[in-house]
N, C-alpha and C. Protein backbone atom coordinates (compact mmCIF):
# COMPACT_ATOMS: atom_id res chain seq x y z
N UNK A 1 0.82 -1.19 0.00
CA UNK A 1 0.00 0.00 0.00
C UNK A 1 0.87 1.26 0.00
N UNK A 2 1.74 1.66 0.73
CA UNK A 2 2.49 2.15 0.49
C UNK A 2 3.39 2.99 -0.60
N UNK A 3 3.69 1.47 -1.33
CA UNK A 3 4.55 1.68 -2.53
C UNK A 3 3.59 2.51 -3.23
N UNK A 4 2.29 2.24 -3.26
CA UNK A 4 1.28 2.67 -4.39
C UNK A 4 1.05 3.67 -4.15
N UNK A 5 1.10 4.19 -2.61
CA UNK A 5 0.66 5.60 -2.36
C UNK A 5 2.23 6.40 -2.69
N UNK A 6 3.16 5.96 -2.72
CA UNK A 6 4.36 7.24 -3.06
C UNK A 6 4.73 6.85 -4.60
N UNK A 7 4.50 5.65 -5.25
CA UNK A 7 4.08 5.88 -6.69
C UNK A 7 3.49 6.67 -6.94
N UNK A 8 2.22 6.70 -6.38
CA UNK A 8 0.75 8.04 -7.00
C UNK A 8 1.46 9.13 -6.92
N UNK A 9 2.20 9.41 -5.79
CA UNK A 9 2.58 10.89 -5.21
C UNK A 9 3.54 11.22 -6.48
N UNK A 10 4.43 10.30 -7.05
CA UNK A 10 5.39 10.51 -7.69
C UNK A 10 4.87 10.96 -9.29
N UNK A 11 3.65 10.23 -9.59
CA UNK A 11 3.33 10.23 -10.71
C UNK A 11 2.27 11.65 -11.17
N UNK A 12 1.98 12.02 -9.68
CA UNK A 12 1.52 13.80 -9.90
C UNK A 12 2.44 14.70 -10.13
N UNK A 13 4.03 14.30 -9.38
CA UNK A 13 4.27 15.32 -9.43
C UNK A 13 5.28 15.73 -10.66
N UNK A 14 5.21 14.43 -11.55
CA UNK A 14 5.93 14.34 -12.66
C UNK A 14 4.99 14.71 -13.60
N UNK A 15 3.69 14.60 -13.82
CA UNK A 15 2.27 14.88 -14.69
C UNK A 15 2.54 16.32 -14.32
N UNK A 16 3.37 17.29 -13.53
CA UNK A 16 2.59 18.61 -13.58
C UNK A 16 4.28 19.14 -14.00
N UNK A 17 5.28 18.48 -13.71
CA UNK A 17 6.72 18.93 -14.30
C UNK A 17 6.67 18.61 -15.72
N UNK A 18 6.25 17.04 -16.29
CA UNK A 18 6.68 16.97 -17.43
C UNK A 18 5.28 16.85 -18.40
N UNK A 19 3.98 16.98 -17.59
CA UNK A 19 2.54 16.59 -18.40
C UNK A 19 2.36 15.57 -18.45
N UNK A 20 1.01 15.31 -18.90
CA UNK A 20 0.67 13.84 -18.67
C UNK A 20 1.05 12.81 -20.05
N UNK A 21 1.55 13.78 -21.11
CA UNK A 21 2.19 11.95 -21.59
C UNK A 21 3.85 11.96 -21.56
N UNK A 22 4.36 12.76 -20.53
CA UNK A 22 5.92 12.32 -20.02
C UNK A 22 5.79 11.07 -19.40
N UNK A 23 4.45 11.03 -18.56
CA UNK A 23 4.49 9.97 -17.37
C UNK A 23 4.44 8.10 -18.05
N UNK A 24 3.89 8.37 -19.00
CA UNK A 24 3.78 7.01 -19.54
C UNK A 24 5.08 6.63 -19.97
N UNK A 25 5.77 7.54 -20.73
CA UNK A 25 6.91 6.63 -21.65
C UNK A 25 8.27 6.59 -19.99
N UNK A 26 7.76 6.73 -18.49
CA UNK A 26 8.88 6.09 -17.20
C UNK A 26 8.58 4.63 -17.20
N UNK A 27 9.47 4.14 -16.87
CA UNK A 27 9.85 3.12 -16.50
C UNK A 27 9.98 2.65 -15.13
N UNK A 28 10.49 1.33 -14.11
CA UNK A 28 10.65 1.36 -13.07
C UNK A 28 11.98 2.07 -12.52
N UNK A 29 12.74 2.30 -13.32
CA UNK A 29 13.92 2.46 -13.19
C UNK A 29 14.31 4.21 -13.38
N UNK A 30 13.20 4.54 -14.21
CA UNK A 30 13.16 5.94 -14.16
C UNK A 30 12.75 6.71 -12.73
N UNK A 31 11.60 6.19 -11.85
CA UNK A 31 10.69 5.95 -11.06
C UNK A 31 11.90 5.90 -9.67
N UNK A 32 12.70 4.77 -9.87
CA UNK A 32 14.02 4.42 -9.12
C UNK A 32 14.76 6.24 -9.17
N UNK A 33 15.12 6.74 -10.19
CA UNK A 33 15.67 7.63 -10.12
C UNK A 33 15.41 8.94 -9.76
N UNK A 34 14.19 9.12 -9.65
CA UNK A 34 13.80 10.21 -9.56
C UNK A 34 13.41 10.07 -7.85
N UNK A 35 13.27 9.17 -7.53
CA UNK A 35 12.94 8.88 -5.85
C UNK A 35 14.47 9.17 -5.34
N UNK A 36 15.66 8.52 -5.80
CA UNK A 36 16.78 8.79 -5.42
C UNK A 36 16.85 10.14 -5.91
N UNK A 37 16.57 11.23 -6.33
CA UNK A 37 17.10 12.79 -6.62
C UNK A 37 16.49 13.29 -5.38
N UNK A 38 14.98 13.19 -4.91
CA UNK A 38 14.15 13.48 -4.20
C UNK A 38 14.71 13.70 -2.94
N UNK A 39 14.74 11.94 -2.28
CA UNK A 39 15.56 12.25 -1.03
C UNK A 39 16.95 12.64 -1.11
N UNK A 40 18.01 13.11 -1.85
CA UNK A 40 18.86 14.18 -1.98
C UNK A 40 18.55 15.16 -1.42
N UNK A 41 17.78 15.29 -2.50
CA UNK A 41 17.46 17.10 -2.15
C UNK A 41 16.81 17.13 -0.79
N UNK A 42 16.23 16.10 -0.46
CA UNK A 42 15.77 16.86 0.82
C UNK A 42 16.55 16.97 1.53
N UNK A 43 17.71 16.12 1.96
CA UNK A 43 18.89 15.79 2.45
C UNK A 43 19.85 17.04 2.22
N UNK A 44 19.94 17.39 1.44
CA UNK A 44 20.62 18.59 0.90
C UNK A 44 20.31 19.99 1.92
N UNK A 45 18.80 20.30 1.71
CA UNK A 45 18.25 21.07 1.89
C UNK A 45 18.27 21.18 3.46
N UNK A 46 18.13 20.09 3.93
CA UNK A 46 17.93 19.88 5.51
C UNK A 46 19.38 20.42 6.11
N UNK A 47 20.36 19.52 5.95
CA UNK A 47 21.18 20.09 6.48
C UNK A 47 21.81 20.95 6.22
N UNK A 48 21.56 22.16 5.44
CA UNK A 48 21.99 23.66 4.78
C UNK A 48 21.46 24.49 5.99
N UNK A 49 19.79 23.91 5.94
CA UNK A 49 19.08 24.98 7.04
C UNK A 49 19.84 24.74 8.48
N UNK A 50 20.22 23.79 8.66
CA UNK A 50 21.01 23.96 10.17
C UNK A 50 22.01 24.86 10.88
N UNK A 51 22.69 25.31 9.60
CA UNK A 51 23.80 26.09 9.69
C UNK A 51 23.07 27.33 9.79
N UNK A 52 23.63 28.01 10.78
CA UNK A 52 23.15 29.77 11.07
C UNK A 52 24.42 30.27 11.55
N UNK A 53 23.86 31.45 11.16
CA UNK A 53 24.83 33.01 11.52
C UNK A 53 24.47 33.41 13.10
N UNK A 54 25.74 33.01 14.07
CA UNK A 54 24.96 33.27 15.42
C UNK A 54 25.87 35.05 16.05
N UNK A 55 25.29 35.75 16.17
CA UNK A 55 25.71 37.19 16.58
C UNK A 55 25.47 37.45 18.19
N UNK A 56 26.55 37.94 18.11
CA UNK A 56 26.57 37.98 20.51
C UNK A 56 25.79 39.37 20.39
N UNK A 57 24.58 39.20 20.92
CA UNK A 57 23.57 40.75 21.47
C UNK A 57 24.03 40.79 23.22
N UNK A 58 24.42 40.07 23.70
CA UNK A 58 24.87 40.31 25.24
C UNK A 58 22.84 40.42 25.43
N UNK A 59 22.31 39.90 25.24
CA UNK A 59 20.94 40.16 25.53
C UNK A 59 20.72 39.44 27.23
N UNK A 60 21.65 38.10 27.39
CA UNK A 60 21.39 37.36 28.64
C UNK A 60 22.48 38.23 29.53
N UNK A 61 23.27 37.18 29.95
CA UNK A 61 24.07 37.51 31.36
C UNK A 61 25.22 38.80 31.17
N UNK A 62 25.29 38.86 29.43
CA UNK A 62 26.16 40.06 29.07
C UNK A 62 27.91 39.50 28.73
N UNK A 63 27.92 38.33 29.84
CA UNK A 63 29.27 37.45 29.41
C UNK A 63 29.41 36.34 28.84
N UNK A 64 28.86 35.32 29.33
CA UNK A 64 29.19 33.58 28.91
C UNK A 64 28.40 33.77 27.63
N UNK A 65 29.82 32.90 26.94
CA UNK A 65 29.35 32.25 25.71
C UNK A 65 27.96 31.00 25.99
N UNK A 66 28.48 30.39 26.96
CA UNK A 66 27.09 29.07 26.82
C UNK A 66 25.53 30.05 27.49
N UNK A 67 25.45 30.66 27.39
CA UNK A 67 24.09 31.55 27.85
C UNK A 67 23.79 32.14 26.45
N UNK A 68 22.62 30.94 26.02
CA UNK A 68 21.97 31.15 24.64
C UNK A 68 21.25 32.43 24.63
N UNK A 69 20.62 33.65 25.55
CA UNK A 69 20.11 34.26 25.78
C UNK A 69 21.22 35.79 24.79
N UNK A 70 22.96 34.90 24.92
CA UNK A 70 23.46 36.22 24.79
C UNK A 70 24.00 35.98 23.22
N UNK A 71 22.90 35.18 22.36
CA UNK A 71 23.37 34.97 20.94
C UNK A 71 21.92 35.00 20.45
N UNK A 72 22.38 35.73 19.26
CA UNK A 72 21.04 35.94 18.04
C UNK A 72 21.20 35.19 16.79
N UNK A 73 20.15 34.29 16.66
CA UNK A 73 19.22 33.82 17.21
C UNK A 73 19.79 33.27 18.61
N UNK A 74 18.78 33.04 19.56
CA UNK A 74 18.96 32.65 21.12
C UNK A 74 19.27 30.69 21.28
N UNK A 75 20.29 30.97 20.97
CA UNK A 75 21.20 29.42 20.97
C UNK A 75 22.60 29.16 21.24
N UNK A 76 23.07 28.86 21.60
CA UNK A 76 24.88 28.65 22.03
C UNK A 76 25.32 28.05 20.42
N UNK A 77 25.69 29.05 19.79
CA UNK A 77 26.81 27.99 18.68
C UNK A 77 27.56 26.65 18.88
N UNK A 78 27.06 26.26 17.76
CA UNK A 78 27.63 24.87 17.33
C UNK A 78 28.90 24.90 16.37
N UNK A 79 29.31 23.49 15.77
CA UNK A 79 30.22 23.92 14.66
C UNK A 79 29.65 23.89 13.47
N UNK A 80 28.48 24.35 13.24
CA UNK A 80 27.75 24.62 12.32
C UNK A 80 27.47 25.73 11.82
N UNK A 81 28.04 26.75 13.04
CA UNK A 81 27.47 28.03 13.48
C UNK A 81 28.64 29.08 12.70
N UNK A 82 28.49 30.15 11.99
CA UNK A 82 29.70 31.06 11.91
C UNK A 82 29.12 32.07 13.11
N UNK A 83 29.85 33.07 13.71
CA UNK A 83 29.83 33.52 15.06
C UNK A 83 30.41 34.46 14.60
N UNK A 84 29.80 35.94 14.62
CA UNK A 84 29.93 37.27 15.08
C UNK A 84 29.81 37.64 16.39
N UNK A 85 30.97 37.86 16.73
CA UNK A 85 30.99 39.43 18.22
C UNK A 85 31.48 40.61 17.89
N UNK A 86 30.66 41.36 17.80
CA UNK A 86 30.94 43.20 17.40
C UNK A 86 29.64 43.51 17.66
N UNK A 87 29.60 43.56 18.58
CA UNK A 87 28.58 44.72 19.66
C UNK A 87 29.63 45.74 21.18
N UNK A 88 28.82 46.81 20.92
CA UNK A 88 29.55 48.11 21.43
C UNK A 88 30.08 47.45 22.57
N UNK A 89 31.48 47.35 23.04
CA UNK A 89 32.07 46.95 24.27
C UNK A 89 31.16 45.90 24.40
N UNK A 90 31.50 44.79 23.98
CA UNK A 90 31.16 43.28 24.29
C UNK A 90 32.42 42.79 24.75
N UNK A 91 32.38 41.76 25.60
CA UNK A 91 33.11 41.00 26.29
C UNK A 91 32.90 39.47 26.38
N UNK A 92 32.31 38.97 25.61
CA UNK A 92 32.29 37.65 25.98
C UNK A 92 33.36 36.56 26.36
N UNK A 93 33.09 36.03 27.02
CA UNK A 93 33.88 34.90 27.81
C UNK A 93 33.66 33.30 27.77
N UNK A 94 34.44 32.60 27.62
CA UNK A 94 34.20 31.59 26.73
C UNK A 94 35.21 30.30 27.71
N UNK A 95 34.15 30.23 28.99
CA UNK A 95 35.15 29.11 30.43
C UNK A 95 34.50 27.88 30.09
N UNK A 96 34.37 27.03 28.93
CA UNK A 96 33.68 25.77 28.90
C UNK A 96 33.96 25.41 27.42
N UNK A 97 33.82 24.14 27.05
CA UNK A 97 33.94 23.90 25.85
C UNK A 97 33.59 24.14 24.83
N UNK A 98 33.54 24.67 23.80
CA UNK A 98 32.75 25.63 22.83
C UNK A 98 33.19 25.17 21.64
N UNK A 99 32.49 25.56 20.50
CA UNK A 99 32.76 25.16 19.16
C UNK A 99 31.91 26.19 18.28
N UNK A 100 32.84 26.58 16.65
CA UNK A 100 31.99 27.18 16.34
C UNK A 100 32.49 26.92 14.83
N UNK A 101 32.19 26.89 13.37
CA UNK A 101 32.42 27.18 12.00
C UNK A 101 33.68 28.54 11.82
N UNK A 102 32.67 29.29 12.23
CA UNK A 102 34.33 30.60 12.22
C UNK A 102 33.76 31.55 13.28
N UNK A 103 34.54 32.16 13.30
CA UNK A 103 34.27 33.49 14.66
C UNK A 103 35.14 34.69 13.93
N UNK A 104 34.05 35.77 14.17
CA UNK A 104 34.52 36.90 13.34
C UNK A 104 34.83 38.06 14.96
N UNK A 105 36.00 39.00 15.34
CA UNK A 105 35.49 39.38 16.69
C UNK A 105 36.01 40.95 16.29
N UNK A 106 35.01 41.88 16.39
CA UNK A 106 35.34 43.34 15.75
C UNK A 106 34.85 43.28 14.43
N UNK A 107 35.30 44.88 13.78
CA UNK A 107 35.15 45.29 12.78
C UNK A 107 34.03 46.67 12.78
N UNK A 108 33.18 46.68 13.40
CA UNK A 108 32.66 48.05 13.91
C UNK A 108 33.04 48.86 14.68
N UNK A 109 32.77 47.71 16.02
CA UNK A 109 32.95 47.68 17.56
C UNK A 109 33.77 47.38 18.07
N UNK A 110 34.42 48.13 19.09
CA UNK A 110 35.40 47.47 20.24
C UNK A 110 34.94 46.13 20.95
N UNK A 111 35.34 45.16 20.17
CA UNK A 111 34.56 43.59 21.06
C UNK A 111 36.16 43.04 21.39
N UNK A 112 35.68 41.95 22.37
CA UNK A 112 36.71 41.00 22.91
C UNK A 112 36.26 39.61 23.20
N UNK A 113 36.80 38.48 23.12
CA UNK A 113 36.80 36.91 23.07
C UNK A 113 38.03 36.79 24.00
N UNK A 114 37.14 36.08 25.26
CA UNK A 114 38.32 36.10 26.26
C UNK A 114 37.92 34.41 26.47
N UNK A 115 38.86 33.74 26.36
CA UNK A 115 38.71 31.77 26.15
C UNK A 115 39.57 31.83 27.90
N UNK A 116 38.79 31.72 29.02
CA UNK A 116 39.55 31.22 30.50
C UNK A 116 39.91 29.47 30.31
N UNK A 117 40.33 29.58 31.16
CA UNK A 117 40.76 28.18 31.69
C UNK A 117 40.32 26.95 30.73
N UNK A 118 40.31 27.50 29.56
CA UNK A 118 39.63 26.24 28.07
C UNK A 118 40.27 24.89 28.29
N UNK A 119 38.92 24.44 28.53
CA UNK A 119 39.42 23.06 28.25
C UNK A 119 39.51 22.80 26.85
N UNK A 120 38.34 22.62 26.17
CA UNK A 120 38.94 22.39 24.46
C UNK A 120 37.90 23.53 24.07
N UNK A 121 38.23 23.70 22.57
CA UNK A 121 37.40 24.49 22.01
C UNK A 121 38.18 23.77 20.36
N UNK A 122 36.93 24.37 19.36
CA UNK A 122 36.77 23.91 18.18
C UNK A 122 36.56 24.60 17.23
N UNK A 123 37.33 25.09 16.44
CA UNK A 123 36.66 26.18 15.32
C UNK A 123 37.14 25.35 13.91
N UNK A 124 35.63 25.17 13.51
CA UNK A 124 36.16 24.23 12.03
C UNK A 124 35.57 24.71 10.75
N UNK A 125 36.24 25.56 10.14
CA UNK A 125 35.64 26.41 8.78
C UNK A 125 35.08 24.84 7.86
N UNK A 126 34.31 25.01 6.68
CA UNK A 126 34.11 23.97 5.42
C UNK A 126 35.30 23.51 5.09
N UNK A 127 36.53 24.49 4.98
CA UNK A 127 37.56 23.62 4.00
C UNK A 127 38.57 24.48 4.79
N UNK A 128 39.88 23.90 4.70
CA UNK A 128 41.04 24.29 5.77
C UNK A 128 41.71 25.35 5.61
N UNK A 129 40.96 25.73 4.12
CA UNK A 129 42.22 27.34 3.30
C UNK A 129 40.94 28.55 3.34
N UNK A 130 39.71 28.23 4.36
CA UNK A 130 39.17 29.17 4.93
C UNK A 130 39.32 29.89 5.99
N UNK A 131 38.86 30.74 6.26
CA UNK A 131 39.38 31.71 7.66
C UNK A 131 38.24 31.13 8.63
N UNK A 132 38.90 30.56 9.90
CA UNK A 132 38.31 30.19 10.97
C UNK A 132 37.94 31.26 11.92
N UNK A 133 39.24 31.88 12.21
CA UNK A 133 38.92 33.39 13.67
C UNK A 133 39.91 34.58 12.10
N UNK A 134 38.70 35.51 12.24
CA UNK A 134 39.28 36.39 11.46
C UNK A 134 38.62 37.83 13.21
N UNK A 135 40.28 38.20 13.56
CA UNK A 135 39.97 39.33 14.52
C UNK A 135 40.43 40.56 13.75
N UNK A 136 39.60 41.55 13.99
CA UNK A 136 39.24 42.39 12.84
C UNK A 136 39.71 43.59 13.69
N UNK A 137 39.70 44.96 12.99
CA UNK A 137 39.63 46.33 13.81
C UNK A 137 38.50 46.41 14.86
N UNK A 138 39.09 46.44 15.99
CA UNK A 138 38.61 46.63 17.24
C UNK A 138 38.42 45.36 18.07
N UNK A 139 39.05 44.68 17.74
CA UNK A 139 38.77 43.06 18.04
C UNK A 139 39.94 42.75 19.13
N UNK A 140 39.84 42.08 20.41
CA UNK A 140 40.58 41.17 20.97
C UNK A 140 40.75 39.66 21.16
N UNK A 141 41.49 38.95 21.05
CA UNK A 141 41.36 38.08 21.21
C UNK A 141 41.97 37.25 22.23
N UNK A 142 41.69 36.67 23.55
CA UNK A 142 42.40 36.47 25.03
C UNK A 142 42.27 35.46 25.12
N UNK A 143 43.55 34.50 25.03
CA UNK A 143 43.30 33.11 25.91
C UNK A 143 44.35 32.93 27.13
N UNK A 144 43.70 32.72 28.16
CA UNK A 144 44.10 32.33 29.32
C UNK A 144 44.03 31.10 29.90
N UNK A 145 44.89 30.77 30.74
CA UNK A 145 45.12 29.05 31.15
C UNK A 145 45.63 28.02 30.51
N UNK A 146 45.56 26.96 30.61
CA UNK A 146 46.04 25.85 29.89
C UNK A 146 44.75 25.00 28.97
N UNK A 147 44.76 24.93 28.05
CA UNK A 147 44.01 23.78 27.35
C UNK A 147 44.14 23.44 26.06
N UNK A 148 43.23 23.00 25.22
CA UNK A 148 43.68 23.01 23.60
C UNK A 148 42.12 23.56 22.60
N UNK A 149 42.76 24.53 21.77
CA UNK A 149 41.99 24.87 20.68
C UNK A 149 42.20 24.29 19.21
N UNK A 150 41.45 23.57 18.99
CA UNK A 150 42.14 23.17 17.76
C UNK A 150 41.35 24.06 16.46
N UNK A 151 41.99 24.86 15.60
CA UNK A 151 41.59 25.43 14.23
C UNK A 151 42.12 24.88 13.43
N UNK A 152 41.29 24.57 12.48
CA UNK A 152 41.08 23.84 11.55
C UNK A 152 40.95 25.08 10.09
N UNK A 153 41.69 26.10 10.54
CA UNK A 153 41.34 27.03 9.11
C UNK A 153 42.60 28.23 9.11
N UNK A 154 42.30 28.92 8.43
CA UNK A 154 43.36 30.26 8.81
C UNK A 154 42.62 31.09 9.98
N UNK A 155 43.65 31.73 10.68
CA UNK A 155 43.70 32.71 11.50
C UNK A 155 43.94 33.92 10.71
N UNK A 156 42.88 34.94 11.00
CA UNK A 156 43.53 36.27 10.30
C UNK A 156 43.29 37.55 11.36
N UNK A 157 43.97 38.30 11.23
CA UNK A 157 44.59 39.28 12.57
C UNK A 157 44.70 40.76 11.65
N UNK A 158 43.97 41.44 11.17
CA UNK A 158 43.41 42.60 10.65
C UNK A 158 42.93 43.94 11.14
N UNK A 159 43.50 45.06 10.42
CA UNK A 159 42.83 46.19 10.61
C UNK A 159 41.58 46.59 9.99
N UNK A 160 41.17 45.46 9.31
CA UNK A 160 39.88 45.65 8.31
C UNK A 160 38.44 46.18 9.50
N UNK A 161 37.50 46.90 8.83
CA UNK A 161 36.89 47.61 9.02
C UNK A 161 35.67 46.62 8.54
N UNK A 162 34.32 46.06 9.28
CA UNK A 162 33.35 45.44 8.51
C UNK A 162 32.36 47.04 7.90
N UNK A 163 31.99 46.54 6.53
CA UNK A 163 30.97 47.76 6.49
C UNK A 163 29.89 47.91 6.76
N UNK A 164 29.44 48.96 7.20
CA UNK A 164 27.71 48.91 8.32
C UNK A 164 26.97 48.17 7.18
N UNK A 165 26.20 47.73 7.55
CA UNK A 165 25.18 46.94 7.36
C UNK A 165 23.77 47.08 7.54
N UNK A 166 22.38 47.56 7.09
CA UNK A 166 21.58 47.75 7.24
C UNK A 166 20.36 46.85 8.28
N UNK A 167 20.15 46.99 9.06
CA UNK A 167 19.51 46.08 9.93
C UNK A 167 17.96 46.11 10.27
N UNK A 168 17.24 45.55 10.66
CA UNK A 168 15.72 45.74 11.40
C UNK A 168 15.49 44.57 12.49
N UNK A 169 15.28 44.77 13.55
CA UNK A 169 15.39 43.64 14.41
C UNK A 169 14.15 44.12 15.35
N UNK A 170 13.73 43.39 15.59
CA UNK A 170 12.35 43.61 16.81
C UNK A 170 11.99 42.44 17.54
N UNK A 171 11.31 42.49 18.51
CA UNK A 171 10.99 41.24 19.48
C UNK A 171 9.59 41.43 19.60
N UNK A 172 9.57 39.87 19.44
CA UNK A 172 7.74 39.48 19.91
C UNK A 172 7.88 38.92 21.23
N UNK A 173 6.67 39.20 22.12
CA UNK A 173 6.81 38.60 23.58
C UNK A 173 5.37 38.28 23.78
């Protein structure tokens, strides 16, 4: 029953891509192929949307990185995550294990990334001849204590300037 119901499904949605006498001259094997493009793409699609742009608003405690409250959208970055800090005198602090895609820190704003007593941390760009921590004009970058960071990309250490950016942000409650 099954099969017949995602046959049917398949055979609408090929009657409205290719019309209704594309559908006759498929085969099983055509049928085979087009089911394998399908779940691709969804596959594709799915894990694209996971990846977000996470930006420190200091909205929660004002310091810790793991206080989802103080990242926009309201989530602790992953290594999925690329990570902006450049908000006016930001300070975030980063005493726990953390991971992120890249971390951008400055370029407007006087911001700072202060990593205490790290145990590990993780910054892993797509490909290794990308920039992982690019610290920009106005940017610090502080690690204190003993532990290990492993980057997996370039480091870049810049007077570059990000350019303003047009914004609209509002909250529903």
């Amino acid at each position: 029953m099954f099969y017949s119901k995602s046959k049917e499904w398949m055979r609408r949605a090929l009657v409205c891509l290719c019309g209704p006498e594309g559908t006759n001259k498929l085969n099983r094997f055509s049928w085979l192929l087009v089911l394998i493009f399908v779940v691709i793409s969804v596959l594709t699609l799915t894990s694209t949307a996971l990846a977000e742009d996470r930006t420190w608003s200091s909205a929660g405690d004002g310091a810790s990185w793991s206080d989802e409250e103080n990242w926009f959208p309201e989530e602790v970055p992953t290594l999925t995550d690329d990570v902006t800090i450049d908000d006016e005198d930001a300070s975030a602090v980063c005493d726990e294990t953390f991971s992120a895609k890249s971390i951008i820190i400055g370029g407007q704003e006087t911001s700072k990334l202060t990593i205490e007593k790290f145990i590990y941390g993780q910054i892993k760009p797509a490909s290794t001849s990308d920039t992982a921590i690019s610290n920009r004009k106005g940017g610090t970058l502080l690690l204190k204590g003993v532990g290990i960071i492993t980057v997996h990309g370039k480091y870049e250490d810049s007077e570059t300037s990000l350019a303003p950016e047009p914004s609209f942000l509002f909250w529903v409650e």
